[in-house]
Protein backbone atom coordinates (compact mmCIF):
# COMPACT_ATOMS: atom_id res chain seq x y z
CA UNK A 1 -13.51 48.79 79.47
CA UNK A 2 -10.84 50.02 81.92
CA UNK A 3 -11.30 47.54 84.36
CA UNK A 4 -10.94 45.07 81.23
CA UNK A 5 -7.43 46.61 80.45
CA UNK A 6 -6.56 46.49 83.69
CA UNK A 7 -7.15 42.63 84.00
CA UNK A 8 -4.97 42.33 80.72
CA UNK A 9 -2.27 44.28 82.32
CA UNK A 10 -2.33 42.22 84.95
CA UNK A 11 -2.42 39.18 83.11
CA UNK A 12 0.57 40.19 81.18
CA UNK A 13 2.77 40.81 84.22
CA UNK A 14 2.15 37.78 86.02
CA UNK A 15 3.07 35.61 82.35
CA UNK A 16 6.39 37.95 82.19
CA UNK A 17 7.15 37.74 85.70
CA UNK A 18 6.13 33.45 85.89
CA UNK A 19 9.77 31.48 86.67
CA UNK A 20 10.76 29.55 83.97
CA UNK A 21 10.67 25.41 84.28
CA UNK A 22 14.98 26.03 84.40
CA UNK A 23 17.56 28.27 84.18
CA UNK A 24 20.75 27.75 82.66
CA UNK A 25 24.47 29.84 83.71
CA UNK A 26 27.88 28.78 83.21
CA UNK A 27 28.36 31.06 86.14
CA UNK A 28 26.28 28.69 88.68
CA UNK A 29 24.14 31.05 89.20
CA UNK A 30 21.56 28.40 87.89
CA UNK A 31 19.71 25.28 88.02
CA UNK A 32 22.10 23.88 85.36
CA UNK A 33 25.28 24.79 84.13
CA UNK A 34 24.64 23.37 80.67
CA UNK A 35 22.06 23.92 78.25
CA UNK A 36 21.89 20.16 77.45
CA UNK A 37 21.36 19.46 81.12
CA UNK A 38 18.33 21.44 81.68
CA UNK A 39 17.12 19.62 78.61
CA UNK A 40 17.91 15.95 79.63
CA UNK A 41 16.02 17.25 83.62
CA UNK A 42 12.48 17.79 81.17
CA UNK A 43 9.92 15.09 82.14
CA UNK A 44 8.08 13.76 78.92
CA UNK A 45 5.84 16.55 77.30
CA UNK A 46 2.46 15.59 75.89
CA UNK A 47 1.12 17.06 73.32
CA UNK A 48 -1.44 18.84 75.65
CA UNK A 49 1.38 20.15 78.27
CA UNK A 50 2.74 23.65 78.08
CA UNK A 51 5.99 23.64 77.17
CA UNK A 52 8.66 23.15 79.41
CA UNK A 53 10.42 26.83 79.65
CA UNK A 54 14.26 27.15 79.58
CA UNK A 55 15.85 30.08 80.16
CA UNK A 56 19.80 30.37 79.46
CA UNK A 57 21.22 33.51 81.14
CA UNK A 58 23.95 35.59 79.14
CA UNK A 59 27.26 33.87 78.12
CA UNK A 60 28.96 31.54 75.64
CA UNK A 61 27.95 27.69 76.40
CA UNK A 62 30.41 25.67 74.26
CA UNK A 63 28.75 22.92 73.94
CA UNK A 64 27.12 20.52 71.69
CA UNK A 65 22.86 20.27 72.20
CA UNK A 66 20.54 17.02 71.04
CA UNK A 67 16.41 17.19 71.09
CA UNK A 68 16.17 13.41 70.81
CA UNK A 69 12.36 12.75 69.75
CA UNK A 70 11.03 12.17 73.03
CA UNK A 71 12.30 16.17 73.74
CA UNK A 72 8.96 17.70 72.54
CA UNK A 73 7.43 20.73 73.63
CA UNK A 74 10.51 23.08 74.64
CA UNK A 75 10.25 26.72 74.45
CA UNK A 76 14.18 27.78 74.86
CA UNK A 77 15.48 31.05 75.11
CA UNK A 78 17.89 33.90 75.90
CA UNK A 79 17.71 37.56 76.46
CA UNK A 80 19.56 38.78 73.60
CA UNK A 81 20.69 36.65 70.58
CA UNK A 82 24.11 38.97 70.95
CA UNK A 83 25.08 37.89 74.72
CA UNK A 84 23.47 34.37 74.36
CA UNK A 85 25.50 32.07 72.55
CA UNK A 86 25.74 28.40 71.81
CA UNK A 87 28.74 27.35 69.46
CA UNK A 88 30.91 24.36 68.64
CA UNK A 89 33.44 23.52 65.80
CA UNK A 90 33.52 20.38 64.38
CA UNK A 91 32.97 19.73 60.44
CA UNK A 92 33.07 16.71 58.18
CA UNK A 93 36.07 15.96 57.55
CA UNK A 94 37.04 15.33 61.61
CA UNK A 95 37.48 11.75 62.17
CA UNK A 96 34.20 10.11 64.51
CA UNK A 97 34.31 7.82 67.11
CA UNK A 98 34.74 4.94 64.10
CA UNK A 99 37.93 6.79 63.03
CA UNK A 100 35.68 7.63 59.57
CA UNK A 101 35.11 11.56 58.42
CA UNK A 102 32.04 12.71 60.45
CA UNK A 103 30.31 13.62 57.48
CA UNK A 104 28.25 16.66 57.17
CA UNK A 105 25.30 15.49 59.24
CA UNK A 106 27.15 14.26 62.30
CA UNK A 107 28.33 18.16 62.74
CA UNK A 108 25.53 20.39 64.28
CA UNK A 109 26.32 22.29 66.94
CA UNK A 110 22.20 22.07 68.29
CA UNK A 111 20.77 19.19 66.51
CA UNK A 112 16.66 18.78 67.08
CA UNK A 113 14.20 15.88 66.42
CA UNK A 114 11.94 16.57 68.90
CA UNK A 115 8.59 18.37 67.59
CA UNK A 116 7.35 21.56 68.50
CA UNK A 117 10.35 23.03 69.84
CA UNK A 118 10.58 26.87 70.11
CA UNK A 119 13.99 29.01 70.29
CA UNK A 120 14.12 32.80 70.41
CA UNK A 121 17.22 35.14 71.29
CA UNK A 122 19.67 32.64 70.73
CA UNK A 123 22.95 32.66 68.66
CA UNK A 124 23.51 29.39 67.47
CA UNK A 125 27.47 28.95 65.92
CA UNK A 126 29.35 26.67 64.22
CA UNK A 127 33.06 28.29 64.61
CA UNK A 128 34.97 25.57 62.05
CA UNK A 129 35.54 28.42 59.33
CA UNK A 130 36.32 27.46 56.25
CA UNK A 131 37.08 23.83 56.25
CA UNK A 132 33.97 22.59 54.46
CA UNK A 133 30.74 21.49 55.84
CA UNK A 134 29.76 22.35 59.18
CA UNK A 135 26.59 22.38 60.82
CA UNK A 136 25.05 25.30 63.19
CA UNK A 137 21.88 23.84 63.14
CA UNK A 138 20.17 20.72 62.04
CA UNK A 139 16.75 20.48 61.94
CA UNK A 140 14.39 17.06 62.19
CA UNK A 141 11.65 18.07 64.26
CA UNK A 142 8.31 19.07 63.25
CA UNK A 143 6.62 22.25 63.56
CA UNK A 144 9.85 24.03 64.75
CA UNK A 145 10.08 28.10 65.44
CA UNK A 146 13.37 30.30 66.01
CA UNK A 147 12.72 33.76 66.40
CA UNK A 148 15.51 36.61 67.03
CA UNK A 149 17.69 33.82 66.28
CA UNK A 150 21.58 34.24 65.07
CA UNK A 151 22.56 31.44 63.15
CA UNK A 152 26.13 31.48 62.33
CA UNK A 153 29.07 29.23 60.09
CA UNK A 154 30.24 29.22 56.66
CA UNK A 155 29.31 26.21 54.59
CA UNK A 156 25.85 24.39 55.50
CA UNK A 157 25.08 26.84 58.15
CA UNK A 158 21.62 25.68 58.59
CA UNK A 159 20.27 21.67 57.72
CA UNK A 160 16.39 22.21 57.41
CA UNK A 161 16.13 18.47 56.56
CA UNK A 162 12.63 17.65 57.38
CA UNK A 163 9.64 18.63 59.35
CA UNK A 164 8.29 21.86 59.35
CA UNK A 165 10.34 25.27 60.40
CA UNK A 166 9.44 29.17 60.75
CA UNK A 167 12.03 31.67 61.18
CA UNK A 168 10.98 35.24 62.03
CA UNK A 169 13.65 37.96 62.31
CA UNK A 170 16.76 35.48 62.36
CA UNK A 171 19.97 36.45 60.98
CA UNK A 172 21.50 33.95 59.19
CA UNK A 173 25.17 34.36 57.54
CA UNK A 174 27.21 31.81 55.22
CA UNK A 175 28.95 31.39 52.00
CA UNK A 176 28.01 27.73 50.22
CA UNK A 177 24.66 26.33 50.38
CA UNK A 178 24.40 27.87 53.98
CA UNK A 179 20.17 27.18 54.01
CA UNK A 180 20.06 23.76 52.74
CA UNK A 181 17.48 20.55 53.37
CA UNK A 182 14.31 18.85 52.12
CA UNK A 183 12.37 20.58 55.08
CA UNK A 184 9.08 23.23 54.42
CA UNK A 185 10.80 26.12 55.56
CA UNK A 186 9.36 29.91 55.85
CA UNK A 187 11.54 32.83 56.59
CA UNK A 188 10.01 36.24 57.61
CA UNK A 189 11.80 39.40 57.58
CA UNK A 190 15.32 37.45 57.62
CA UNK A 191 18.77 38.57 57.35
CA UNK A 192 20.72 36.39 55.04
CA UNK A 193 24.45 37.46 54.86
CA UNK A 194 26.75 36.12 52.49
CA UNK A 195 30.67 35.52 53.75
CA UNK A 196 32.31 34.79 50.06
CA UNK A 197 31.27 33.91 46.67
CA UNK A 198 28.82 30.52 46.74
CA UNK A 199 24.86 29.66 47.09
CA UNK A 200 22.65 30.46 49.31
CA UNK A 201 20.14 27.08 49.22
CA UNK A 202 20.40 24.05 48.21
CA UNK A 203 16.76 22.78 48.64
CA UNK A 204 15.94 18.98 48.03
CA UNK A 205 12.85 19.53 48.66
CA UNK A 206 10.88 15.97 48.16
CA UNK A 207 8.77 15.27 44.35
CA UNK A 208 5.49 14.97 46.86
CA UNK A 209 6.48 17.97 48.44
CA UNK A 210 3.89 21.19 48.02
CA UNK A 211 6.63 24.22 49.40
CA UNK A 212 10.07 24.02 50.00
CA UNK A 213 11.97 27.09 51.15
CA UNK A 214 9.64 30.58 51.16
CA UNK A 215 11.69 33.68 52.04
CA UNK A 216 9.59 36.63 52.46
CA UNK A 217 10.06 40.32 53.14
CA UNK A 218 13.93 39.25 53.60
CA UNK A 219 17.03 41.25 53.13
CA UNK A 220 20.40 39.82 51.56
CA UNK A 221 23.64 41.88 52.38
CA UNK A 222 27.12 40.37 52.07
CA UNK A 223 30.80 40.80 53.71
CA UNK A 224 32.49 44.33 52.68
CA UNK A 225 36.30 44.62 51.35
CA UNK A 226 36.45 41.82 49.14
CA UNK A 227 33.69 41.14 45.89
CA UNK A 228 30.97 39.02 46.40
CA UNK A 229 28.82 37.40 43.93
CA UNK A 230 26.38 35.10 44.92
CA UNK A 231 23.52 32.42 43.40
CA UNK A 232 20.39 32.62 45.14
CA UNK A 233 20.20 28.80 45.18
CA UNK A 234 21.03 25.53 43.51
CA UNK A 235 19.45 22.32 43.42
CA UNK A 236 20.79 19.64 45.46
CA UNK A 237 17.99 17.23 44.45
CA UNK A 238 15.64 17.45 41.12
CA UNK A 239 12.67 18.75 42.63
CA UNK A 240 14.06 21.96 44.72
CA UNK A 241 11.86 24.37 45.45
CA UNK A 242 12.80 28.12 46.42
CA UNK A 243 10.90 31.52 46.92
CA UNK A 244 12.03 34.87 47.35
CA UNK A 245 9.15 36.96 47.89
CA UNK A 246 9.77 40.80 48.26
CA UNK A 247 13.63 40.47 49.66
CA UNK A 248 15.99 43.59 49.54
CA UNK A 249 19.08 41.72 47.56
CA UNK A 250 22.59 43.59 47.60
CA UNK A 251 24.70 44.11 44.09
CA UNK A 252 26.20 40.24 45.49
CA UNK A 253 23.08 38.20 43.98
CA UNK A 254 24.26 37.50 40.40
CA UNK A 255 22.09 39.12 37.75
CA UNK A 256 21.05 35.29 36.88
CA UNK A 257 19.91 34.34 40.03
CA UNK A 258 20.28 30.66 40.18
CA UNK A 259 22.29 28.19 39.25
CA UNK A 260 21.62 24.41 37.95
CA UNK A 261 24.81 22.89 39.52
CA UNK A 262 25.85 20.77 35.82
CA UNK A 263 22.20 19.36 36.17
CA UNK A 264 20.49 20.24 32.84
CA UNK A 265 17.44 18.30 33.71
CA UNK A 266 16.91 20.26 36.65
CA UNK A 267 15.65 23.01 34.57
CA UNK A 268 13.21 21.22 34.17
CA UNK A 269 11.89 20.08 37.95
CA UNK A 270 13.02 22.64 40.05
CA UNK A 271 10.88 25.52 41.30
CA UNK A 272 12.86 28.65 41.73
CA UNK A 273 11.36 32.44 41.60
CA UNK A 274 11.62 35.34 43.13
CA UNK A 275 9.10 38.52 42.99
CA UNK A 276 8.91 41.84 43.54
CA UNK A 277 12.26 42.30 45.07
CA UNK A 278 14.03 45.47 45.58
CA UNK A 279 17.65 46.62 45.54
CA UNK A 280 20.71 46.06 43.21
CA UNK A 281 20.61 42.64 42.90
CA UNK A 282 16.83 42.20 41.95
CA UNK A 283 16.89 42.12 38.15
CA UNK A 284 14.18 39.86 36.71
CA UNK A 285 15.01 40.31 33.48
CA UNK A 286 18.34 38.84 33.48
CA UNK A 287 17.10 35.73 35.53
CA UNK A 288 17.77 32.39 33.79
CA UNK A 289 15.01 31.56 31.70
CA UNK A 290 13.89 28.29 33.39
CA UNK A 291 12.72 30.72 36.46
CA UNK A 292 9.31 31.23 37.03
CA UNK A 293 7.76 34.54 37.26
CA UNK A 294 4.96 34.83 39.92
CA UNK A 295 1.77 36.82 39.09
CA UNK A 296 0.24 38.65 41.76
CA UNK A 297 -1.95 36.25 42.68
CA UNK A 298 0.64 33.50 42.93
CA UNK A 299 2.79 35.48 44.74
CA UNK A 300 -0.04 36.16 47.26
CA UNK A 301 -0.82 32.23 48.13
CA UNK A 302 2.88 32.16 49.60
CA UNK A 303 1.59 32.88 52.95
CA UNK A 304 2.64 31.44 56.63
CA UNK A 305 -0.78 29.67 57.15
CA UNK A 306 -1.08 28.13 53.55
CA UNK A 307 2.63 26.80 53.36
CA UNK A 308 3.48 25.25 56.31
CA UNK A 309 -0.37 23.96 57.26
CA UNK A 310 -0.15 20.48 56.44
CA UNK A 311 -2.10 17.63 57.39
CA UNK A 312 -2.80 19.33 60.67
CA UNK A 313 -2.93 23.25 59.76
CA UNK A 314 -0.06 24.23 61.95
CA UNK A 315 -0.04 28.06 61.76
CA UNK A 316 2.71 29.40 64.10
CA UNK A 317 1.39 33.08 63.73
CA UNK A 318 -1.47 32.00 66.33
């Protein structure tokens, strides 16, 4: 048995101590003094490679990132999501190359379509303010993971648009429709702030769709000095579906909880519930009537492996 922990020991030293594939420093300290440079250096990943390991030292990196589709397989990462930042600041109504508003899509700060793409102690910012829509992240890739992520902006923070994400211990802050997308999205243990009075989804999650945005064991604080009240979501298309599954909510989630956006007939599509949550905002009672209330047992099939499985039983917990 001892000389069994031993090997394990062992084992775990050498992966800590292995170099990564590149390291990033806007000091030159480096391989690359860009983030996106280290990325466009990756050969092609297959989908039995390890992933090719980037490691971006402490500092700000203003700078836009892409993961076209054929940038697969990247594990990318920092030290510390507080001394590790990304940011940029354009939003929607900038003019593009066309002269035309950018739109909301066109302003992501880190932008991925590559699959299987893994990000931990990171801050990713969108520093517009409040000038409308503008993108921190946009998501297009499948099976996707941020962990000990910071995801910062003020309106459409975060784009989960397609694909497959998990977030695990991510702090995520924004005032209208800041978690927004048609994407399967799962969010353990979470920090959702709230900057001002708005939403915090806006799922359009597809008719054919099974889950759309899960949020478990969360917490939901929001910005002191000025009152805050808050919708837990709103339905951007028909068919949104949102969770909240045993989240701390502050006095800022309104005692109704969610909000149709003028779209009667919503009532009728959408999915929206939230159980067993704690704090001064949780207050079932008071919860529009075209909620749904969970049983135990419903509550209890909301897990990691059973919502974002699909056709291939991706379970990012393994």
């Amino acid at each position: 048995m001892r000389f069994s922990l031993l090997l394990l020991g062992l084992a775990a030293t050498l992966s800590a101590s292995a170099a990564p594939d590149a390291t990033v420093a806007a000091d030159g300290s480096g391989n690359y003094p860009t983030v996106q440079a280290a990325i466009d250096a990756a050969p092609a990943r297959s989908t039995n490679q390890a992933r090719w390991e980037i490691h971006i030292k402490p500092g700000v990196y203003h700078e836009r990132i892409h993961l076209a589709r054929d940038h697969s397989r990247f594990f990318i990462h920092g030290d510390d999501a507080a001394t590790t930042i990304i940011a940029f600041n354009l939003n929607a109504n900038l003019p593009g190359p066309d002269g035309k508003p950018l739109g909301t899509s066109r302003t992501s700060t880190v932008w991925i379509e590559g699959s299987d793409v893994i990000l931990e102690n990171l801050t990713i910012a969108n520093t517009a303010g409040n000038v409308g829509q503008a993108l921190a992240l946009r998501a297009d890739g499948e099976r996707l993971v941020f962990r000990h992520c910071r995801f910062l902006g003020w309106q459409d923070t975060i784009l989960a648009n397609r694909g497959r994400d998990f977030f695990e211990d991510c702090y995520i802050e924004g005032h209208v429709d800041f978690i927004f997308g048609a994407a399967t999205a799962y969010f353990a243990h979470c920090h959702l702030h709230c900057l001002g009075s708005g939403y915090i989804t806006a799922a359009s999650t597809p008719e054919s769709t099974s889950y759309g945005f899960v949020f478990a064991d969360c917490r939901i604080t929001a910005a002191e000095g000025i009152e805050i009240k808050t919708y837990l979501g709103r339905p951007w298309r028909p068919f949104a579906r949102v969770v909240f599954l045993r989240t701390e909510m502050s006095a800022a989630i309104r005692p109704e909880g969610w909000h149709n956006w003028g779209k009667p007939d919503a009532e009728k599509t959408t999915f929206y519930a939230d159980y067993a949550s704690t704090g001064p905002g949780a207050n079932p009672d008071a919860r529009v009537p075209w909620a749904h209330k969970l049983t135990d047992a419903e509550a209890a099939a909301f897990t990691v492996p059973t919502v974002l499985a699909g056709p291939d039983h991706w379970n990012p917990l393994r």
